[in-house]
Protein backbone atom coordinates (compact mmCIF):
# COMPACT_ATOMS: atom_id res chain seq x y z
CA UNK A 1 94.99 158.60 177.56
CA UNK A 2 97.56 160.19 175.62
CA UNK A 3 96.23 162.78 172.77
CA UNK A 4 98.28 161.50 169.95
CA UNK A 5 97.62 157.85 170.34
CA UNK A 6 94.14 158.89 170.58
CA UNK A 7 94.03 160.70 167.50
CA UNK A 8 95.68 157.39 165.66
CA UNK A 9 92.64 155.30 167.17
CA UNK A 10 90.19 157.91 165.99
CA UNK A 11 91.87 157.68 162.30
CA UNK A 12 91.92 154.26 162.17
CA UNK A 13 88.33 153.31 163.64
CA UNK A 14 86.41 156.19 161.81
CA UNK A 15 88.21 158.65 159.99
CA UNK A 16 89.57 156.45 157.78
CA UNK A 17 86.30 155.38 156.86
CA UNK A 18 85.16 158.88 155.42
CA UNK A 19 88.23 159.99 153.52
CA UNK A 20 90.68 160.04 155.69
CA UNK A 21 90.23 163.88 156.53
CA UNK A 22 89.07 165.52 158.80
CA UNK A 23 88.30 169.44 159.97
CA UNK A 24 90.34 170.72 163.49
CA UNK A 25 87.02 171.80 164.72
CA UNK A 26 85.46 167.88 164.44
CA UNK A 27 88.27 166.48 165.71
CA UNK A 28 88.61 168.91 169.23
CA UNK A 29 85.38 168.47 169.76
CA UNK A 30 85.18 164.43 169.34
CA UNK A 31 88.55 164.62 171.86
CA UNK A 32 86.60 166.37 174.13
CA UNK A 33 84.60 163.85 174.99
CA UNK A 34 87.45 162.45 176.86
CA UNK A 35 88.78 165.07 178.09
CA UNK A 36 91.06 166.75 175.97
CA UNK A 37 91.09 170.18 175.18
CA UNK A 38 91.59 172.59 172.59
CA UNK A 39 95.06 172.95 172.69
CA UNK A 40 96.37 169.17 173.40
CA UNK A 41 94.63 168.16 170.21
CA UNK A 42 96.43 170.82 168.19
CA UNK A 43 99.71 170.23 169.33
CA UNK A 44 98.96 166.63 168.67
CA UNK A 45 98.30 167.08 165.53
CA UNK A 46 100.90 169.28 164.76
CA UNK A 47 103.10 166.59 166.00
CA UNK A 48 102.00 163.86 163.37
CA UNK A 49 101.97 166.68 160.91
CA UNK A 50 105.89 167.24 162.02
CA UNK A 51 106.25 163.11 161.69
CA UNK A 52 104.54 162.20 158.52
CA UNK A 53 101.49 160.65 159.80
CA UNK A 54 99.19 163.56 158.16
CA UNK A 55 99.03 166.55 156.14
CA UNK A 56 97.44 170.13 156.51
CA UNK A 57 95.09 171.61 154.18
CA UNK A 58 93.82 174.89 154.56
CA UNK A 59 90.14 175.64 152.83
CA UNK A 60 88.82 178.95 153.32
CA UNK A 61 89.56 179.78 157.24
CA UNK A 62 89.14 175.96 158.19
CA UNK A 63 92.10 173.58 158.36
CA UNK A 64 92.16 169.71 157.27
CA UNK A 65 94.28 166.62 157.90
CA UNK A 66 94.10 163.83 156.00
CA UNK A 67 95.94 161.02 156.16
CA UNK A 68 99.12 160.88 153.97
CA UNK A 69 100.28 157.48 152.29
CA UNK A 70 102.43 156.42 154.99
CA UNK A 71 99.79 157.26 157.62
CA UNK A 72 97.03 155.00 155.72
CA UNK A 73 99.48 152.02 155.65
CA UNK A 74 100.24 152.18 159.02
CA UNK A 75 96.63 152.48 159.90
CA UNK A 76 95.25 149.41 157.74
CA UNK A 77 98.12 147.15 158.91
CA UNK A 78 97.22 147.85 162.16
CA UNK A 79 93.31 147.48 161.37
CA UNK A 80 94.05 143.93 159.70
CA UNK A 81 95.81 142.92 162.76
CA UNK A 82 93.41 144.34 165.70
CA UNK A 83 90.21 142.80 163.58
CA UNK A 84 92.15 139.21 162.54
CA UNK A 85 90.41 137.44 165.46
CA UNK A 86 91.60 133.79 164.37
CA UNK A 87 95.80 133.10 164.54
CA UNK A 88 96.75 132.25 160.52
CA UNK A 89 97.52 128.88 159.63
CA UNK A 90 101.22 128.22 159.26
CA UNK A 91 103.46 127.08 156.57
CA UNK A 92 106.13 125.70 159.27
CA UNK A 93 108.83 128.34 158.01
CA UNK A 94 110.70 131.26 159.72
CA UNK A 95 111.52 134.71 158.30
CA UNK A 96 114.81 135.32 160.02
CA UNK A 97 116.15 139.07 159.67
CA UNK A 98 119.94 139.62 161.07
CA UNK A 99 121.79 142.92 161.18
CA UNK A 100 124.98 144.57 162.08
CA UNK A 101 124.48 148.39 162.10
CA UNK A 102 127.16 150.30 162.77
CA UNK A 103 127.14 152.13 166.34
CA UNK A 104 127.34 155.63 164.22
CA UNK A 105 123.68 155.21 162.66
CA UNK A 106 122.67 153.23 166.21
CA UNK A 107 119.02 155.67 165.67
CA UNK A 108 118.05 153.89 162.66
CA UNK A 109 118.70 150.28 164.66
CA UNK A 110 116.81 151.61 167.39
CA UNK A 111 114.14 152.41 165.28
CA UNK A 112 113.94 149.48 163.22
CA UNK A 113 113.95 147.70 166.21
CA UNK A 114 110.46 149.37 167.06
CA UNK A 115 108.87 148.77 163.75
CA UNK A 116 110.40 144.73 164.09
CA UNK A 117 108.27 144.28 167.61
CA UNK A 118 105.25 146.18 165.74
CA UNK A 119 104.98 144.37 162.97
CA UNK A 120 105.74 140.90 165.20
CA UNK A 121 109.00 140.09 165.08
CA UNK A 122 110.68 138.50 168.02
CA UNK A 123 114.76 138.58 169.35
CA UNK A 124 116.29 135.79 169.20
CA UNK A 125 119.47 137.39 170.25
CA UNK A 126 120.74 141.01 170.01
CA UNK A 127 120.93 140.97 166.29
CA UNK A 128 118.64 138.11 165.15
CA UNK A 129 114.81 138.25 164.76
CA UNK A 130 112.81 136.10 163.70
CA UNK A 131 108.73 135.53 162.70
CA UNK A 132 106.60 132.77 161.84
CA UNK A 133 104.21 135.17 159.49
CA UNK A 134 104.67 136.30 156.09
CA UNK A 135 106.17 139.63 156.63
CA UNK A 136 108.96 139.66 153.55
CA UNK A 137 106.83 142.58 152.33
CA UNK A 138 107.48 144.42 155.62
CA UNK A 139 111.13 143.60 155.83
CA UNK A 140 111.87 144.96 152.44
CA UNK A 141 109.99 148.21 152.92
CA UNK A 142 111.66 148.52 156.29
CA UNK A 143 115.01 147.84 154.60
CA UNK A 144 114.41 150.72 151.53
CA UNK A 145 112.90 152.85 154.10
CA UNK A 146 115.90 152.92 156.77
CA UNK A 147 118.46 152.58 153.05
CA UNK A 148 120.15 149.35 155.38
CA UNK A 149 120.73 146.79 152.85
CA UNK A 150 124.24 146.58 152.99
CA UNK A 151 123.58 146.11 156.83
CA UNK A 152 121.25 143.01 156.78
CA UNK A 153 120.51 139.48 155.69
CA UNK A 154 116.93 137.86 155.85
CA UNK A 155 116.29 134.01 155.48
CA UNK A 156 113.06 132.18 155.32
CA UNK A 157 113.75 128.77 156.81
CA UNK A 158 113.22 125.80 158.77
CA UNK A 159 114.05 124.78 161.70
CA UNK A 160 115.78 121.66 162.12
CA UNK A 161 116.85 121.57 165.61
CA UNK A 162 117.71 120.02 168.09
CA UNK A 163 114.80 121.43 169.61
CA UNK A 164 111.34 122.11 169.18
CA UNK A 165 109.85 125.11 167.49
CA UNK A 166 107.93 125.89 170.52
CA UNK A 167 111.30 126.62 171.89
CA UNK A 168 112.34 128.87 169.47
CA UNK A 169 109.30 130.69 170.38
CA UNK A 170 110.05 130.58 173.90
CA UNK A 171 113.76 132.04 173.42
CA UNK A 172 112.32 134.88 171.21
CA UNK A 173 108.76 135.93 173.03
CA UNK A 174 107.56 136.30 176.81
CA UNK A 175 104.28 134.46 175.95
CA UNK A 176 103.56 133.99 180.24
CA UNK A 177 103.38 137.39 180.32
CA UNK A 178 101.06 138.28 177.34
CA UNK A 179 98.84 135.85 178.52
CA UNK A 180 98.74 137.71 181.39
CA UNK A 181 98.11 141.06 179.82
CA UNK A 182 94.97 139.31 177.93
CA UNK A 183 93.42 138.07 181.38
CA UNK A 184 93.81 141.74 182.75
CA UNK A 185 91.78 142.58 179.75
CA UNK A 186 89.76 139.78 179.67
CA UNK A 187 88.63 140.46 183.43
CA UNK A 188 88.02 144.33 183.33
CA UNK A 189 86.15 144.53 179.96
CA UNK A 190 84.36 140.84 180.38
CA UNK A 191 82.26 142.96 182.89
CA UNK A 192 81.91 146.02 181.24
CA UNK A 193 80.14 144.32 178.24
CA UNK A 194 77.73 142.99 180.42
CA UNK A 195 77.05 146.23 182.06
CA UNK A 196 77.10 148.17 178.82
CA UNK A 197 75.28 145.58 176.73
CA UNK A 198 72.55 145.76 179.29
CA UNK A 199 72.39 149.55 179.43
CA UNK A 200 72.18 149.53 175.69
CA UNK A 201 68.77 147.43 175.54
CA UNK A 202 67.16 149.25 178.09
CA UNK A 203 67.66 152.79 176.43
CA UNK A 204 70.19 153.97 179.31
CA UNK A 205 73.11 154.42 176.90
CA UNK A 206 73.43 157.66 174.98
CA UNK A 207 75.16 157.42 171.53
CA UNK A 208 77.52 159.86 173.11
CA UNK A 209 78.93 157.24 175.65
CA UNK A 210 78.93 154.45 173.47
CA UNK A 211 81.33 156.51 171.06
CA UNK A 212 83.51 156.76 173.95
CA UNK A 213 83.33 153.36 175.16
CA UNK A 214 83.81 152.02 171.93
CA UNK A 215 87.39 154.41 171.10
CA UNK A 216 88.57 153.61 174.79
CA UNK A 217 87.74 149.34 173.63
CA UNK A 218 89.59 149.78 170.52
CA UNK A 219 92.70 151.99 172.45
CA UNK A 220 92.86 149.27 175.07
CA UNK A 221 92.84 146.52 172.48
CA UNK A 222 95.10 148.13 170.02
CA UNK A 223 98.10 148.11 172.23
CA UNK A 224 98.52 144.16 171.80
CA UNK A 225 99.78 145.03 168.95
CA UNK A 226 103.07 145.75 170.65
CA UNK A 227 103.39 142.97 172.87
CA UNK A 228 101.33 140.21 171.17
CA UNK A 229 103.27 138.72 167.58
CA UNK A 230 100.36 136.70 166.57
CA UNK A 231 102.03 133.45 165.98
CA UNK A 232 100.16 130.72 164.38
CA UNK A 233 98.01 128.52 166.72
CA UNK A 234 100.51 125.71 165.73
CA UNK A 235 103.27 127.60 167.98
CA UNK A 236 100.75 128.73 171.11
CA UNK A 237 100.35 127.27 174.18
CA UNK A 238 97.35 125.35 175.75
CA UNK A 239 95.81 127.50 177.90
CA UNK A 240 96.18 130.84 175.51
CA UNK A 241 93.85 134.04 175.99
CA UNK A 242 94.33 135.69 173.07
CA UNK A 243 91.42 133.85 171.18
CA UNK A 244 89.61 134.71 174.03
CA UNK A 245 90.17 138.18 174.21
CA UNK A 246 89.26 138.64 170.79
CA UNK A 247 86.19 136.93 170.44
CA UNK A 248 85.19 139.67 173.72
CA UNK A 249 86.45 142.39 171.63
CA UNK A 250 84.33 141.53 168.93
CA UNK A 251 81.05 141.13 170.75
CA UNK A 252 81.44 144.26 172.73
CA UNK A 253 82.13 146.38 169.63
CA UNK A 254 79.81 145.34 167.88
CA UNK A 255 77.53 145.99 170.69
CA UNK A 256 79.00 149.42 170.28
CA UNK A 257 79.60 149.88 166.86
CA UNK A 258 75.87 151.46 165.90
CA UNK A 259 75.17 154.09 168.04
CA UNK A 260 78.94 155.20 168.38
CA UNK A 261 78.66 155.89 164.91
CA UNK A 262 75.52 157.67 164.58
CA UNK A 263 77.39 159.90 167.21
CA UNK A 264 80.56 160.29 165.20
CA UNK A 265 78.60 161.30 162.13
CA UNK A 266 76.34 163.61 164.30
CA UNK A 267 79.89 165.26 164.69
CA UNK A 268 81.78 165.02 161.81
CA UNK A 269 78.95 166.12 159.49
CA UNK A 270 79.46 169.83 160.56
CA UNK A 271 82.51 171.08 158.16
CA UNK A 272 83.06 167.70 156.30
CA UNK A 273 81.64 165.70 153.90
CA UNK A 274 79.87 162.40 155.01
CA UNK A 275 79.67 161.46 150.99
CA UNK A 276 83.29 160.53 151.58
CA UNK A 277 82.05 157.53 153.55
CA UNK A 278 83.55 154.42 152.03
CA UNK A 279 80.73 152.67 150.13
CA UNK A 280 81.85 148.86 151.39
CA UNK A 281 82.18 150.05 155.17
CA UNK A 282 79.59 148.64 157.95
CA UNK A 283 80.65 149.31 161.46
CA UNK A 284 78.73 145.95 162.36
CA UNK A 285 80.55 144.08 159.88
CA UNK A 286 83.86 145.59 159.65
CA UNK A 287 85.82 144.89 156.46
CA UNK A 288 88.92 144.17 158.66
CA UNK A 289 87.05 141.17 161.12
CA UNK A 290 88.11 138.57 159.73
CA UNK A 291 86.52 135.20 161.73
């Protein structure tokens, strides 16, 4: 698993949760429990010092990153998306973004093309995408953040055919092949609940390994978020997995969520301050799982 993505699931499942910051010393040592070493995790973190993500404090002969502004939107977005485990209800309308960039800033197309699939938008064609969430918040940020307004159009509309909206989602998304991703998951991790969930109420699970299985849940999980839009359950097909998938994720980390955090703060309480724990958070009733 790769060290920086790692870090971002750390950040987003616990970190965030106690301030946001964190000492070098907690964080190499919670990475070693799968695997990573000393060094990785620096250079990691030097990275998404380099990018924005987080900033450096230095107290004393210790050093600290927190989360800067852009970092904590990124990581509650996310959060709000991985713990929404019910499709929203729809209001039948399409947020349609179109663009012509010109080829001599292609970089900031490519990118915004990133942040589109991330945040769930689908290609209609090369230059069209289109969503069946409220995201006008997201476009606008997206369009003051990558200065493109003189570049782009965005329409909230809909769609009066000739042909069905399920169509439109067809055209835009690869929904056979998400499915497919969510039986994958469904099929490994269906099993490893049972195993684990057993383990737990017979004592044979340390806190240690349930902090790991827990991160490695959430990592797995977290990467829907760039292949699954969440479309409204108006727009899915029959036989989709996704509700499936989530209601699994949700029993097995909550199965997890105790002792995995007893472990965390068995770490993190050497060189920072558990105070910082956010007063409203319960790891068995997350504020982000929303039913």
């Amino acid at each position: 698993m790769n060290t920086r993505s790692m870090i971002f699931t750390l950040y987003g499942d616990y970190i965030s949760h106690y301030g946001s910051n964190i000492w070098i010393g907690s964080l190499i040592k919670l990475l070693s429990e799968f695997g990573h070493n000393d060094q990785s995790v620096r250079a990691a973190i030097s990275r998404m010092n380099k990018q924005g993500w987080v900033s450096a404090e230095k107290i004393g002969n210790k050093s600290y990153y927190s989360l800067t502004p852009r970092g904590q939107k990124r990581i509650e977005e996310a959060a709000k998306r991985i713990f929404k485990l019910k499709p929203e209800e729809w209001d039948g309308k399409w947020r349609m973004l179109m663009y012509t960039i010109p080829e001599e800033i292609r970089n900031v197309r490519d990118e915004l093309r990133k942040e589109l699939v991330w945040s769930g938008f689908g290609s209609m064609s090369s230059s069209c995408w289109i969503s069946a969430n409220n995201l006008e918040k997201q476009v606008f940020d997206l369009i003051e953040k990558y200065e493109i307004a003189d570049y782009v159009d965005f329409f909230i509309a809909r769609y009066a055919g000739p042909h069905k909206n399920i169509e439109i989602v067809e055209k835009s998304w690869n929904l056979t092949e998400i499915n497919e991703r969510y039986q994958e998951f469904i099929s490994e991790y269906s099993q490893k609940y049972i195993i684990d969930k057993n383990k737990i109420q017979k004592g044979n699970m340390t806190d240690a390994e349930c902090f790991v299985e827990r991160t490695k849940l959430v990592h797995e999980y977290r990467k829907f978020l760039f292949v699954d839009p969440g479309l409204p359950e108006e727009l899915l097909p029959d036989k989709w997995l996704g509700s499936h998938a989530a209601a699994l994720f949700s029993e097995y980390y909550k199965e997890l969520a105790e002792p995995a955090s007893r472990f965390f703060e068995s770490v993190f309480k050497e060189g920072n301050e558990l105070k910082n724990r956010d007063a409203d958070y319960d790891a068995l009733n997350h504020p982000y799982m929303v039913e």
